[in-house]
Protein backbone atom coordinates (compact mmCIF):
# COMPACT_ATOMS: atom_id res chain seq x y z
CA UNK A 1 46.09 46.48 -13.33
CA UNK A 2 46.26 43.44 -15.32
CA UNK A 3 49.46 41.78 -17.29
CA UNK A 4 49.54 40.21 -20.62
CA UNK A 5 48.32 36.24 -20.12
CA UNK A 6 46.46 37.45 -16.69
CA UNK A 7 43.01 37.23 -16.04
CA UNK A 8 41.81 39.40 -13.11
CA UNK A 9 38.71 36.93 -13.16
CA UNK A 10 40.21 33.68 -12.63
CA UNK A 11 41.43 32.68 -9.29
CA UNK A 12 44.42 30.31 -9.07
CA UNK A 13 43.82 26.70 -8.64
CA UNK A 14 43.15 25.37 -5.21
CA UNK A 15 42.61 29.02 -3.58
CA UNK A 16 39.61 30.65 -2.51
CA UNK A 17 39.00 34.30 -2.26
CA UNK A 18 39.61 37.40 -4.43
CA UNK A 19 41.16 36.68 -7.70
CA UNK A 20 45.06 36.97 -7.54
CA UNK A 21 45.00 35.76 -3.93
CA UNK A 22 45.77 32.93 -2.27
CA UNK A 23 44.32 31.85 0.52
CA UNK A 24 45.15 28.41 1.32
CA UNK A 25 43.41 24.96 -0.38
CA UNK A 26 40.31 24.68 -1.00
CA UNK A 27 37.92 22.50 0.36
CA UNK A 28 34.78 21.11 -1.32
CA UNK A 29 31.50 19.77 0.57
CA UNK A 30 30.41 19.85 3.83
CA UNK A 31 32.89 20.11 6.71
CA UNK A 32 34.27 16.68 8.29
CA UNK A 33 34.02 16.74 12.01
CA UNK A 34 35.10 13.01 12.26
CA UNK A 35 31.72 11.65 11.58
CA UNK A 36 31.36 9.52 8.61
CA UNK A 37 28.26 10.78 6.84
CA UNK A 38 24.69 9.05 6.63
CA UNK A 39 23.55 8.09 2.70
CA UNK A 40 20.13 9.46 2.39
CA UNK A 41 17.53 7.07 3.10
CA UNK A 42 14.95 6.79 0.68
CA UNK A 43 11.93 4.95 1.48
CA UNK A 44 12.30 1.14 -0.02
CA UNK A 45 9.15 0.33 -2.15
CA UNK A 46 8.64 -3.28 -1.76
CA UNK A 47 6.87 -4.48 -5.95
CA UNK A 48 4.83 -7.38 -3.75
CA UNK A 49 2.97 -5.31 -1.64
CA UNK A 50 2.05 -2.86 -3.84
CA UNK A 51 1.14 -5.20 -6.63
CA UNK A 52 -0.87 -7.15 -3.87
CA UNK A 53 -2.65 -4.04 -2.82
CA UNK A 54 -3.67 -3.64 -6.95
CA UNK A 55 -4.82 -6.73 -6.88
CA UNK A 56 -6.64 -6.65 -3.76
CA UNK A 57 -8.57 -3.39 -4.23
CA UNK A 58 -9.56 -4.75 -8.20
CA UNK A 59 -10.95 -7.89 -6.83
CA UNK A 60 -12.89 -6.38 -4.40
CA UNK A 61 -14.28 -3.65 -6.62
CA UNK A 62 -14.78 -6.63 -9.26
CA UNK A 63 -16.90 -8.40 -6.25
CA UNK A 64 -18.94 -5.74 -5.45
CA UNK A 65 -19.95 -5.03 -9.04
CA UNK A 66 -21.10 -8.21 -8.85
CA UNK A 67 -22.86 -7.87 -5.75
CA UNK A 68 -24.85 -5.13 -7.27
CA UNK A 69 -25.89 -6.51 -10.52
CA UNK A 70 -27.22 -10.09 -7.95
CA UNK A 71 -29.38 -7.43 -6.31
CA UNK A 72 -30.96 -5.72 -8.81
CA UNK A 73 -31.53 -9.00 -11.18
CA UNK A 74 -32.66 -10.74 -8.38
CA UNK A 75 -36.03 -8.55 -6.76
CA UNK A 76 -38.36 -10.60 -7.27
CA UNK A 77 -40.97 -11.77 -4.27
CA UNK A 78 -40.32 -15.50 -3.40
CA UNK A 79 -42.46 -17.76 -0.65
CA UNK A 80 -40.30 -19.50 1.95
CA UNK A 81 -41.35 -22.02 4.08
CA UNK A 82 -40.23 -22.58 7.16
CA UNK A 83 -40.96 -24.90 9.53
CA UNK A 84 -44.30 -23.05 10.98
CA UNK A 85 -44.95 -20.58 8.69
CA UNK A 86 -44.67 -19.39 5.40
CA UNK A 87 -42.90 -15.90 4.65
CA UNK A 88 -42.89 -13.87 1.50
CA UNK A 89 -39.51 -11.66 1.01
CA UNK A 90 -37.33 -10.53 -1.92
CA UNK A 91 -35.26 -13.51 -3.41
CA UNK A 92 -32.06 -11.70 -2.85
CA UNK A 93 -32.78 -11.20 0.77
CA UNK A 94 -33.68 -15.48 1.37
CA UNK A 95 -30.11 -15.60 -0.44
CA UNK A 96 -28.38 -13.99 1.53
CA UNK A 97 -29.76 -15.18 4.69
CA UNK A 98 -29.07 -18.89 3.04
CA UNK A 99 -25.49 -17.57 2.64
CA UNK A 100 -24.75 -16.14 5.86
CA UNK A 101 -26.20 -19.61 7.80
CA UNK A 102 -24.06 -21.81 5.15
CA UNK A 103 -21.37 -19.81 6.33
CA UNK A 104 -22.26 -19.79 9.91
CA UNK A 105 -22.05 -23.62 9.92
CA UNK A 106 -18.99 -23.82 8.35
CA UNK A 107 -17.08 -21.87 10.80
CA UNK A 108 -18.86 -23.39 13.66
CA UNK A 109 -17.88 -27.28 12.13
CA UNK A 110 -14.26 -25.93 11.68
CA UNK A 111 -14.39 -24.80 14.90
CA UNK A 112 -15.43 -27.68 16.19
CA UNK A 113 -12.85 -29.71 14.70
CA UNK A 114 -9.78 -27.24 15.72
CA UNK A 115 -11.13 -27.61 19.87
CA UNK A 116 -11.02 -31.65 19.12
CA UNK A 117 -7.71 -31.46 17.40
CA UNK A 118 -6.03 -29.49 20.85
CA UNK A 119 -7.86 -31.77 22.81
CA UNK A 120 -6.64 -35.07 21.71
């Protein structure tokens, strides 16, 4: 049975329970057993790397567009000479060999000059 001003709905403030009863304060969130609590950790996205990664992965797709585009412009048959004989192979192919022995060298002299930098 209800009274004038009374709603059988609405618990009073700071109870828990059936409406019109009181069961003692209530208590919000997760029970405290002493422990402070953890924040959740979310995963800390670091702009640099990420931007570096983007950068990386358009360079190299830039590079090997260009890579592609040497090879097929560059098919034609070419004589080499070397120092006994004389080859004929694809102008792309002499290329790259001549790249790959520049580069060769060059990490051989900079070896090189690292072992007589320790040494000395």
């Amino acid at each position: 049975m209800t009274t004038p001003g009374s709603d059988p709905l609405r618990t009073p403030t700071g109870s828990t329970g059936t409406p019109g009863t009181t069961t003692g304060p209530a208590t919000t969130g997760p029970a405290t057993t002493g422990r402070k609590a953890t924040p959740e950790r979310h995963p800390v996205r670091n702009a640099g790397r990420t931007a570096g990664r983007t950068l990386a992965l358009a360079l190299l797709l830039f590079v090997t567009v260009l890579l592609v585009l040497f090879v097929v412009y560059n098919t034609q048959t070419v004589e080499i000479s070397l120092v006994f004989a004389d080859v004929q192979a694809p102008l792309v192919l002499a290329l790259v060999i001549a790249a790959a022995l520049g580069g060769l060298l060059v990490g051989l002299a900079g070896l090189v000059l690292r072992a007589r930098r320790r040494s000395s």
